[in-house]
Protein backbone atom coordinates (compact mmCIF):
# COMPACT_ATOMS: atom_id res chain seq x y z
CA UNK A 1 0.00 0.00 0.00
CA UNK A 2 0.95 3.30 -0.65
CA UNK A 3 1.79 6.20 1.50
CA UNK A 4 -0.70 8.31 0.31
CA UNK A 5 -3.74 5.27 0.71
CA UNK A 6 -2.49 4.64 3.82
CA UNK A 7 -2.58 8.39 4.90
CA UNK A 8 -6.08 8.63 3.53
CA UNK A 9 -6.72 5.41 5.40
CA UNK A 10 -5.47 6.44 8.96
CA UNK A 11 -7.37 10.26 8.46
CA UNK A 12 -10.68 8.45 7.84
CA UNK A 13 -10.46 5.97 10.35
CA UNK A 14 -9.65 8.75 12.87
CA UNK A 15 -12.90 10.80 11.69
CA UNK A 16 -10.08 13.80 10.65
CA UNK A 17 -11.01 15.58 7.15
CA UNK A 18 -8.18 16.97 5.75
CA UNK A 19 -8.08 20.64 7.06
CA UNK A 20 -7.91 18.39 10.52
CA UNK A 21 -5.06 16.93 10.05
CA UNK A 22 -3.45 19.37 8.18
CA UNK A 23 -3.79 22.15 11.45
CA UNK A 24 -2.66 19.00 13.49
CA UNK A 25 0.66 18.74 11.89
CA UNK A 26 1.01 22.41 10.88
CA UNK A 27 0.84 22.44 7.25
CA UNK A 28 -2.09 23.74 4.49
CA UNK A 29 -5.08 21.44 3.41
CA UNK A 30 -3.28 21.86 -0.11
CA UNK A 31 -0.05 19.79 1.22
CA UNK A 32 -2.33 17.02 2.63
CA UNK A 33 -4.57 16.55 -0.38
CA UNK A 34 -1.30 16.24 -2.61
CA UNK A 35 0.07 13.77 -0.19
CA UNK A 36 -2.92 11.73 -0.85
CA UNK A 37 -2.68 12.30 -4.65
CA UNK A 38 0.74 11.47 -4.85
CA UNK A 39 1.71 14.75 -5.59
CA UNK A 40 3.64 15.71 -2.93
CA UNK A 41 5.68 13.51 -0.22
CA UNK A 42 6.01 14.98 3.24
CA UNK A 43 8.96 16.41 4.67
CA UNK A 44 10.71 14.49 7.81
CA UNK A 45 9.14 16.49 10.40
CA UNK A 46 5.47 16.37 9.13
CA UNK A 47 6.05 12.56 8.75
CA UNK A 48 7.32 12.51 12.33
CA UNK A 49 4.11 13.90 13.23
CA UNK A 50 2.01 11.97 11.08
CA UNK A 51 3.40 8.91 12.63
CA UNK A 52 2.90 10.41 16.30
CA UNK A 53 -0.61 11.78 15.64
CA UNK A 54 -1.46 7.78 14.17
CA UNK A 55 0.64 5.81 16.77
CA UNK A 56 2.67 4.40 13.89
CA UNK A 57 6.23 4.25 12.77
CA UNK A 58 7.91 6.28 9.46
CA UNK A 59 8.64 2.63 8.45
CA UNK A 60 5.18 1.30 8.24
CA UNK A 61 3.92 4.93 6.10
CA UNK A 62 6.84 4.74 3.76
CA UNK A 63 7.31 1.88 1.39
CA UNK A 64 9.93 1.40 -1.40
CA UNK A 65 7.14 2.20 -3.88
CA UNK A 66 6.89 5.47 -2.00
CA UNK A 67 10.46 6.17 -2.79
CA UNK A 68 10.38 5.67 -5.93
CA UNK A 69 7.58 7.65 -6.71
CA UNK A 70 9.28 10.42 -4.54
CA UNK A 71 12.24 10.12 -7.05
CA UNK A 72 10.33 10.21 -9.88
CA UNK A 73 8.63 13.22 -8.90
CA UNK A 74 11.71 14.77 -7.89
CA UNK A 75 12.84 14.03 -11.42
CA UNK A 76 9.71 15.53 -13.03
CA UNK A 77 10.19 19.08 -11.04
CA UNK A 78 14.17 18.93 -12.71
CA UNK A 79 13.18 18.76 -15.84
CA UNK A 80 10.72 21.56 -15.86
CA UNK A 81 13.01 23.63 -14.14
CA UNK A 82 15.60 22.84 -16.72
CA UNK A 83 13.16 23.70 -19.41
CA UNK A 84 12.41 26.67 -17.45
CA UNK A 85 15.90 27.83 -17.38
CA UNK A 86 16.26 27.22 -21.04
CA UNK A 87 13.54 29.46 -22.02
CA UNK A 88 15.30 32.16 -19.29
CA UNK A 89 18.23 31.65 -21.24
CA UNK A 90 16.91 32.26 -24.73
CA UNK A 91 15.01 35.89 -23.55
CA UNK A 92 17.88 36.51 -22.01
CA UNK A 93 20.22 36.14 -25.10
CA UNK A 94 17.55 38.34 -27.42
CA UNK A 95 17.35 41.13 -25.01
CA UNK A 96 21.57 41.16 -24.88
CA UNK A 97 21.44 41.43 -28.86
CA UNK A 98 18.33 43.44 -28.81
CA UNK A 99 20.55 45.65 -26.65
CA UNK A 100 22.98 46.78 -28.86
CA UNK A 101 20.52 47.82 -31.81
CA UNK A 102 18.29 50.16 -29.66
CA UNK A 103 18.74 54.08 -29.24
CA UNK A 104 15.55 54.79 -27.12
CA UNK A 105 16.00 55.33 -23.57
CA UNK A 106 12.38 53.40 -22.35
CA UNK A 107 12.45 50.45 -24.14
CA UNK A 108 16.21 50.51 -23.51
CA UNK A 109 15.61 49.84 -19.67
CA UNK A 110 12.45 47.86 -19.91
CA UNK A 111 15.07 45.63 -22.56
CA UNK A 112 17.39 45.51 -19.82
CA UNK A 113 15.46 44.49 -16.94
CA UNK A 114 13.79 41.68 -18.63
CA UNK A 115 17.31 40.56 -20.14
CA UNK A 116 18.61 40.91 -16.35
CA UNK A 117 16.15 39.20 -14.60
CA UNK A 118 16.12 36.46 -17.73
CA UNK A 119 19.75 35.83 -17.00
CA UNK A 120 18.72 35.26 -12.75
CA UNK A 121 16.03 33.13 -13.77
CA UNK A 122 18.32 30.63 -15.75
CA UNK A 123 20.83 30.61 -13.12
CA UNK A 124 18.43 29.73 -10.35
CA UNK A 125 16.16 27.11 -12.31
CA UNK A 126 19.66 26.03 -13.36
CA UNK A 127 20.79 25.90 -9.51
CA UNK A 128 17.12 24.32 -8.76
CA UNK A 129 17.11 21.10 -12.14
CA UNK A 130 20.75 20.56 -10.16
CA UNK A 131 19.26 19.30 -6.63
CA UNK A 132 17.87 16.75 -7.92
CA UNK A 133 21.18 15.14 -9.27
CA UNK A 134 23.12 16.52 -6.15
CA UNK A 135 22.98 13.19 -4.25
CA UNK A 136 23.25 10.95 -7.21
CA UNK A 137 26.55 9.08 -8.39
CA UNK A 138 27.41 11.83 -11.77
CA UNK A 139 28.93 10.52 -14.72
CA UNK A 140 32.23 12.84 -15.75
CA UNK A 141 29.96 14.13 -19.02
CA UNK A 142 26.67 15.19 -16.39
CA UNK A 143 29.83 16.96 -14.31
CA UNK A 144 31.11 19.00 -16.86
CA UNK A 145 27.55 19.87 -18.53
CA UNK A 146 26.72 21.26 -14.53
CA UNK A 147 29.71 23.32 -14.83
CA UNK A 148 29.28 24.58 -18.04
CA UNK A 149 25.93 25.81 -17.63
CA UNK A 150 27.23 27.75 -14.33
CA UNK A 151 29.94 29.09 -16.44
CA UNK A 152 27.15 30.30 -18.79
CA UNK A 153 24.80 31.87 -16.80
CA UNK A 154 28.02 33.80 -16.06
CA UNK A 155 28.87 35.01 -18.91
CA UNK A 156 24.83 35.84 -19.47
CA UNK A 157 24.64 38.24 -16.82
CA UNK A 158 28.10 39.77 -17.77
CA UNK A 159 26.69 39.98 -21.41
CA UNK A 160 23.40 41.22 -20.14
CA UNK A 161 25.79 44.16 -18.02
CA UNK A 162 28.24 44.99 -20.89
CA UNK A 163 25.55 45.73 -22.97
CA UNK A 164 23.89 48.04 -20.72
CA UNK A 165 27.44 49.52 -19.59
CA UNK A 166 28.19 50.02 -23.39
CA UNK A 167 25.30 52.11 -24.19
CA UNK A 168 25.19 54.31 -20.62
């Protein structure tokens, strides 16, 4: 049985609806009912209190299904942030180009801002598609493909800045 039937299993059987348990363990409604989707796993200390509030063990919520749902979920969440960083990447390489053809002041700044804050997107959804593969065994070829897209989001921003430098 999964954790999330089993959740759904103890909360009934205890009469608790889900905004219950949820102010009984300190978290939103919203993080219980993903729980019981499979949406969402728990962090340590809400399954501490899970199993306290159930008189029940970590061991007996979590099976090895459980896990590998949790890393296949944490997988899923990579991805889209590495697509997301991608797409932060290419607005952020337009507006540098864009930069050096434009002469008016306003659209100038607005161009810079967006091309700014599209070069800290793709370093953080970079930073956050990396977490994922922080605690895995990395072959030499994911290392250096890590590295080099720190080393690009780098030299984004600096891009991003020279072209704004240039034309002040």
């Amino acid at each position: 049985m999964k954790f999330s039937e089993k959740l759904k299993k103890l909360r009934q059987e205890q009469n608790l609806t889900q905004d219950d348990l949820a102010e009984k363990i300190f978290v939103t409604r919203t993080a219980v009912s993903k729980w019981e989707t499979d949406n969402g796993y728990p962090s340590i200390e809400s399954l501490k209190l899970i199993a306290k509030l159930f008189n029940t063990t970590i061991d007996e919520l979590i099976s090895e299904e459980d896990i590998e749902i949790k890393e296949d979920l944490e997988l899923k969440n990579s991805k889209i942030n590495h697509y997301i960083a991608l797409g932060s990447f290419g607005i952020s390489v337009i507006c540098a180009i864009c930069l050096f053809f434009i002469n008016n002041a306003i659209l100038f700044g607005a161009i810079t801002g967006i091309g700014i804050l599209g070069a800290c997107l793709y370093f953080t959804f970079t930073q956050l598609s990396l977490t994922y593969f922080k605690d895995k065994k990395l072959s030499k070829k994911q290392i250096v493909y890590n590295k080099f897209r720190e080393v690009l989001s780098a030299v984004l921003i600096f891009l991003v800045l020279f072209a704004v430098i240039r034309n002040i």
